[in-house]
C-alpha atoms as a PDB file:
ATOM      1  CA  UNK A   1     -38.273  13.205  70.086  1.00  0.00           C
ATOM      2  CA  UNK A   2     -38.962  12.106  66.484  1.00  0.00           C
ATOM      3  CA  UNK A   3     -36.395  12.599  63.892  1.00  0.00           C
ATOM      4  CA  UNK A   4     -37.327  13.762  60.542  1.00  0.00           C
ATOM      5  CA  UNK A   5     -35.089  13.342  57.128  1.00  0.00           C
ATOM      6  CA  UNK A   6     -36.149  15.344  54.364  1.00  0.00           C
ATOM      7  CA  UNK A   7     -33.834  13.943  52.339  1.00  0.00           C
ATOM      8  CA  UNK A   8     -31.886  10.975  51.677  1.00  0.00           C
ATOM      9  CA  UNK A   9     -28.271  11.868  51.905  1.00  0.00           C
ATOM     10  CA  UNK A  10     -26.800  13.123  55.082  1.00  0.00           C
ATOM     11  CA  UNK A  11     -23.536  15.284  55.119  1.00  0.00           C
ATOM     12  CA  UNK A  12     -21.447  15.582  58.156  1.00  0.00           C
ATOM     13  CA  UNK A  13     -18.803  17.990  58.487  1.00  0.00           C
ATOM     14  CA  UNK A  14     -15.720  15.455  58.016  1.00  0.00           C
ATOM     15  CA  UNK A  15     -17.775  14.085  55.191  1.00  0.00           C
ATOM     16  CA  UNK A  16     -17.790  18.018  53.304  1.00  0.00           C
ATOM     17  CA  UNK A  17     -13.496  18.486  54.203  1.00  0.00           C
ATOM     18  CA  UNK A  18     -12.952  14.840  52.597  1.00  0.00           C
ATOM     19  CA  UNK A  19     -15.226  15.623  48.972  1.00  0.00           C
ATOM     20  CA  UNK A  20     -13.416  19.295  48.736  1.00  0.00           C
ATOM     21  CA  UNK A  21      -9.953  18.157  47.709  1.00  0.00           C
ATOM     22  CA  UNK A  22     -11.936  16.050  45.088  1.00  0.00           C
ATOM     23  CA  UNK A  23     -14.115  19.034  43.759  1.00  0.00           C
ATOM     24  CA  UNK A  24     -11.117  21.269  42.980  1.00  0.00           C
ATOM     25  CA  UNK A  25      -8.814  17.686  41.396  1.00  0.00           C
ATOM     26  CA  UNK A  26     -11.765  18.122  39.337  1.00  0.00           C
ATOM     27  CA  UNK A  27     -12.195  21.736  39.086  1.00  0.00           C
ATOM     28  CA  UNK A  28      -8.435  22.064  37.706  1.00  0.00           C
ATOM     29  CA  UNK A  29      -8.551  18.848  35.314  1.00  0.00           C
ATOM     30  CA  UNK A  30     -11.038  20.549  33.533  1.00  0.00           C
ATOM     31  CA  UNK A  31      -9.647  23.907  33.050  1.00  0.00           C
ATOM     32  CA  UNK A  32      -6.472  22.358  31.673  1.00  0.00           C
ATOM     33  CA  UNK A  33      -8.563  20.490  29.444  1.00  0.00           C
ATOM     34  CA  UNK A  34     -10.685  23.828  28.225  1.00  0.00           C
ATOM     35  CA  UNK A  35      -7.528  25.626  27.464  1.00  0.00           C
ATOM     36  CA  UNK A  36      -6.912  26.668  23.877  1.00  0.00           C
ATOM     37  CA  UNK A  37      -3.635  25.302  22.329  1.00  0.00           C
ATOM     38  CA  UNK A  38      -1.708  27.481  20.427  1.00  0.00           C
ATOM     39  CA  UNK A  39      -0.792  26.210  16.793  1.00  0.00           C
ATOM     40  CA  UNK A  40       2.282  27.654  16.119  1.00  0.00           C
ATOM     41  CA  UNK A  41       2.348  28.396  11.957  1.00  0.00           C
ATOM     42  CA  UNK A  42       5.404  27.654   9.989  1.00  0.00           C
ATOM     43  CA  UNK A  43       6.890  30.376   7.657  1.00  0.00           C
ATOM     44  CA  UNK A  44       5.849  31.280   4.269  1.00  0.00           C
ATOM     45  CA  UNK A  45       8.695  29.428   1.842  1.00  0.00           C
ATOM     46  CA  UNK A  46       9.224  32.931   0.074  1.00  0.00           C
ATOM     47  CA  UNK A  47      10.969  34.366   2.935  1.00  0.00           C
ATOM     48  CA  UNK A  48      14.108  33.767   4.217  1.00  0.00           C
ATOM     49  CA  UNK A  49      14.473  31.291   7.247  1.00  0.00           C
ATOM     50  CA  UNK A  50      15.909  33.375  10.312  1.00  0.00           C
ATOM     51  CA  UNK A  51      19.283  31.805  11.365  1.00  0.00           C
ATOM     52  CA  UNK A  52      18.623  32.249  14.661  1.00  0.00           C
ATOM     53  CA  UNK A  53      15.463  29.608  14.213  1.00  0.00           C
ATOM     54  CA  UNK A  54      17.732  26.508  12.897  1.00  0.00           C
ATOM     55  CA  UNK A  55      19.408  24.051  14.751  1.00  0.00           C
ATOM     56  CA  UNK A  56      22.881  24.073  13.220  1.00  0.00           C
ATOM     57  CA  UNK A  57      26.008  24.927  14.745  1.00  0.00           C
ATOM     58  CA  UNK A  58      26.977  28.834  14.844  1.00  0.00           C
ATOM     59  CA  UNK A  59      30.466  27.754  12.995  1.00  0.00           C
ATOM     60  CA  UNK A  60      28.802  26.898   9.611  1.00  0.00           C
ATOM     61  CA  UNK A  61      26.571  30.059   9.482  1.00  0.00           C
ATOM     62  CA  UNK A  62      29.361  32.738   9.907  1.00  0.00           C
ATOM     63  CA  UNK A  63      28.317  35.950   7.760  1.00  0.00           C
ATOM     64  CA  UNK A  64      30.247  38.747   6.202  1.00  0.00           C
ATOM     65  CA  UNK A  65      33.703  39.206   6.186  1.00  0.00           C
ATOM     66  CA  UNK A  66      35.541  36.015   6.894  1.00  0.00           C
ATOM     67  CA  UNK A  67      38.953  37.446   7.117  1.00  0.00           C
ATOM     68  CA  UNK A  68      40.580  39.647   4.307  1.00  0.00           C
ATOM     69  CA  UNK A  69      40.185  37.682   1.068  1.00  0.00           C
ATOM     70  CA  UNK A  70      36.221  36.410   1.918  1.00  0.00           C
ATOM     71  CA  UNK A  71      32.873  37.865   2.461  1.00  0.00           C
ATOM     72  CA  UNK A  72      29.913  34.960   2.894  1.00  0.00           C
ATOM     73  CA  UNK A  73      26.204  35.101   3.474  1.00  0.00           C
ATOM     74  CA  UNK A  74      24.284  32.171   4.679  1.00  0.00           C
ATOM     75  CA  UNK A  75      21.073  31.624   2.569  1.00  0.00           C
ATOM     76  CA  UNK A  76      18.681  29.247   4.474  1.00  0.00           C
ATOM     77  CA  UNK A  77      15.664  27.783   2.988  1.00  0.00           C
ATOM     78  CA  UNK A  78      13.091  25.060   3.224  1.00  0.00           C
ATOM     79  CA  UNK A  79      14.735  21.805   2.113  1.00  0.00           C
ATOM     80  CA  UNK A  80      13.359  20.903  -1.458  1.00  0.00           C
ATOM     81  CA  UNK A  81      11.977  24.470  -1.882  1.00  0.00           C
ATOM     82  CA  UNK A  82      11.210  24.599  -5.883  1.00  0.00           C
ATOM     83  CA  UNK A  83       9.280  27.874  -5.291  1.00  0.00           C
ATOM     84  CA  UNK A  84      12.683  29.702  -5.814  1.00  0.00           C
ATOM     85  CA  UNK A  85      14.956  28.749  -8.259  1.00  0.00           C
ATOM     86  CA  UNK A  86      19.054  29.522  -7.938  1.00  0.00           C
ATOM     87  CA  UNK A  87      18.888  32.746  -9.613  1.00  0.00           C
ATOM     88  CA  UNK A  88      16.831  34.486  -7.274  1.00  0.00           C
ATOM     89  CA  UNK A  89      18.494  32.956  -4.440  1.00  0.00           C
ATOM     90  CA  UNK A  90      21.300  34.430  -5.948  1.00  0.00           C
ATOM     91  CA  UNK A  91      19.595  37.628  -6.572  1.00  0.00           C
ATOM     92  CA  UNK A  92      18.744  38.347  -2.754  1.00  0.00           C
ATOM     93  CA  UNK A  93      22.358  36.885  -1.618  1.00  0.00           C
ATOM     94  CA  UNK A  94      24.087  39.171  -3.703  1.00  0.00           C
ATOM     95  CA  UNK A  95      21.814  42.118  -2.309  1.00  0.00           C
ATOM     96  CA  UNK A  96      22.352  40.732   1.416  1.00  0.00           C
ATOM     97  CA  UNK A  97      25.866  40.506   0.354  1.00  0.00           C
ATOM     98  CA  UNK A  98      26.453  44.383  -0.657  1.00  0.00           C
ATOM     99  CA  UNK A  99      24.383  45.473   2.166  1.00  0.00           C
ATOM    100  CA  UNK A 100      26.605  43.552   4.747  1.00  0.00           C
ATOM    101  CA  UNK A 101      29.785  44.653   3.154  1.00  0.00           C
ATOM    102  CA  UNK A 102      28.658  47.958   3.518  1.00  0.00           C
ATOM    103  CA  UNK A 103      27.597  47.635   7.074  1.00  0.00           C
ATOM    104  CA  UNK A 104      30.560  46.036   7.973  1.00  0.00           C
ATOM    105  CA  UNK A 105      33.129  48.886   5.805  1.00  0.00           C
ATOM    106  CA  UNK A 106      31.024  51.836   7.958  1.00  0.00           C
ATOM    107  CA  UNK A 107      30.909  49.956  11.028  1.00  0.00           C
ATOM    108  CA  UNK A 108      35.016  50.511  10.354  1.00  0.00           C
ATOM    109  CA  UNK A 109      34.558  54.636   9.913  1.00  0.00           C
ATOM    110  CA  UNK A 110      34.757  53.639   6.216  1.00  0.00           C
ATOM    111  CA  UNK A 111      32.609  55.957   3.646  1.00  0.00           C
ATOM    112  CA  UNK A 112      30.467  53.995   1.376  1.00  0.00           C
ATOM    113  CA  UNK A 113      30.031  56.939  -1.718  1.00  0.00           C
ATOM    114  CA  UNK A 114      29.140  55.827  -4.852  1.00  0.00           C
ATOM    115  CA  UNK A 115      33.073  54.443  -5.824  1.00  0.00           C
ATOM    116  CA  UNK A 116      32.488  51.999  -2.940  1.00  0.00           C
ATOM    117  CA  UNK A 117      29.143  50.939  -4.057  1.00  0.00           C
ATOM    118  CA  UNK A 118      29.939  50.303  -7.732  1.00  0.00           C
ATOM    119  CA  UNK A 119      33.397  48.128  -6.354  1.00  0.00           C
ATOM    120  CA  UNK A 120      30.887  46.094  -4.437  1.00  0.00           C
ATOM    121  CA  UNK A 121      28.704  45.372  -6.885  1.00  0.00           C
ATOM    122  CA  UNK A 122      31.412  44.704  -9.396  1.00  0.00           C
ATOM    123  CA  UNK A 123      32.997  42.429  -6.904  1.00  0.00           C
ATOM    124  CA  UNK A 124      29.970  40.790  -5.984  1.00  0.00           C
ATOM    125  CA  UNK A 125      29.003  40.266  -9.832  1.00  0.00           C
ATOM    126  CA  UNK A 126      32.339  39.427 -10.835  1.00  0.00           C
ATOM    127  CA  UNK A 127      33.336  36.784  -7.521  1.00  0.00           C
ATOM    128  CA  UNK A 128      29.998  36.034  -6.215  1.00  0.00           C
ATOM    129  CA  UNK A 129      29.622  32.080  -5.862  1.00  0.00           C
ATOM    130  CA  UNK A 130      25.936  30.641  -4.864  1.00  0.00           C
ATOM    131  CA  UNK A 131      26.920  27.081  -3.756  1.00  0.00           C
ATOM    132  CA  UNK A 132      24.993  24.508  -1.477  1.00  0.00           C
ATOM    133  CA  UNK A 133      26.499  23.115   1.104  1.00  0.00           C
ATOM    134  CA  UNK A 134      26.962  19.785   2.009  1.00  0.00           C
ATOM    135  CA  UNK A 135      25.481  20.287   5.616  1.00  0.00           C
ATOM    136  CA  UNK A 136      22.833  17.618   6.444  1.00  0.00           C
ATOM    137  CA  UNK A 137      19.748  19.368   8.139  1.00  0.00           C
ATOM    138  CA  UNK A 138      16.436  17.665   7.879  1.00  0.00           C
ATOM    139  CA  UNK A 139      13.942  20.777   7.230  1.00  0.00           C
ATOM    140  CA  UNK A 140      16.101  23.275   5.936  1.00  0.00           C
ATOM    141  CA  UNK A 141      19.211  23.241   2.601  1.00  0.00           C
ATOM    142  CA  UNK A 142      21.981  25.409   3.127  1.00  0.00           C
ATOM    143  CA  UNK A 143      23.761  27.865   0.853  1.00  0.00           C
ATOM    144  CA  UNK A 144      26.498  29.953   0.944  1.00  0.00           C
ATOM    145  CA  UNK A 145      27.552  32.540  -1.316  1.00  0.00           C
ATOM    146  CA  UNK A 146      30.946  33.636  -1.334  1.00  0.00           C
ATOM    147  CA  UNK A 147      32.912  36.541  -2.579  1.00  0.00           C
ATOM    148  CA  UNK A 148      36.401  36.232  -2.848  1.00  0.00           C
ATOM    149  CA  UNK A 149      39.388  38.367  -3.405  1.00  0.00           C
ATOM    150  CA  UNK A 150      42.840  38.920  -2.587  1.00  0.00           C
ATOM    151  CA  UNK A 151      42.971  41.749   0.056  1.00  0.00           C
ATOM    152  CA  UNK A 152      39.486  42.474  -0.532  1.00  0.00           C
ATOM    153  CA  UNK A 153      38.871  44.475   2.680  1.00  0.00           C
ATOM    154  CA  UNK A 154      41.926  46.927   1.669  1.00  0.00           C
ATOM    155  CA  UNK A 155      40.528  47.022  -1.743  1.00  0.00           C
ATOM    156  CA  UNK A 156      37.612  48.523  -1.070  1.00  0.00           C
ATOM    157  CA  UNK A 157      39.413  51.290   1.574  1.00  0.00           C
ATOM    158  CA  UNK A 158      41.107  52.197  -0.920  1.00  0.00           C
ATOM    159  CA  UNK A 159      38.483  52.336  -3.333  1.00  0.00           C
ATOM    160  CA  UNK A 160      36.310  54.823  -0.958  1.00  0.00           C
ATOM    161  CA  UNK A 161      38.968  57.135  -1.029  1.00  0.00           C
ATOM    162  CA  UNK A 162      39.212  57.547  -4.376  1.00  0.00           C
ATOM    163  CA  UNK A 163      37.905  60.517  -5.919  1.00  0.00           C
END
């Protein structure tokens, strides 16, 4: 009985089981490899910076009314941002301001008519403080603008009711 080879290499079956665990090491290395990674972009400096996205402690970033005599808002931006100078920071704090106030007054079965919304703007015109923190935060500076007055909640019931 003559034995023929018609080619070199000679698999046995222990041989295949022993090279399969190899083929898929290599089968899942490379599709790990091929993946895509996903670039995550960072936001445009002319919006405002979601709290929810910074690091900081909750305790410094308390918004609207801060018991009876304050109202805050937490303005968040890219540290060094020149793009937007303090007025219009100021500008969109004092709208974020009157819109939270308002919020807040309805969320308390208070109507907002047109006595309330000229009080808050007068308020916020009139007490309105744009002031940067002294928090330390490596990406982002911190402001807070504050509106302050004695009683201020009760001032502005009583203001809605007004006819």
């Amino acid at each position: 009985m003559s034995h023929h080879r018609k080619c070199g290499i000679h698999f046995s079956a222990k041989g295949m089981i022993a090279v399969i665990p190899l083929l898929f090491a290599i089968a899942l290395i490379h599709s790990s490899c091929a993946r895509e990674k996903q670039v995550i972009a960072p936001p445009p400096e002319d919006v405002d910076i979601p709290l929810n996205s910074t690091d900081i402690e909750k305790k410094y970033l308390s918004e609207g009314f801060i018991g009876s005599d304050l109202s805050r808002v937490v303005i968040v931006r890219p540290k060094g941002d020149t793009g937007s100078g303090l007025e219009t920071i100021k500008k969109r704090a004092s709208i974020r301001a009157r819109v939270s106030m308002e919020r807040t007054l309805i969320e308390e079965d208070v109507q907002c008519n047109r006595n309330t919304r000229a009080a808050l703007l007068s308020l916020i015109e009139e007490n309105g403080m744009l002031k940067k923190t002294d928090i330390e935060h490596a990406r982002y500076d911190i402001y807070y603008f504050d509106i302050q007055r004695t009683n201020m909640k009760q001032y502005l019931k009583r203001v809605s009711s007004e006819r």
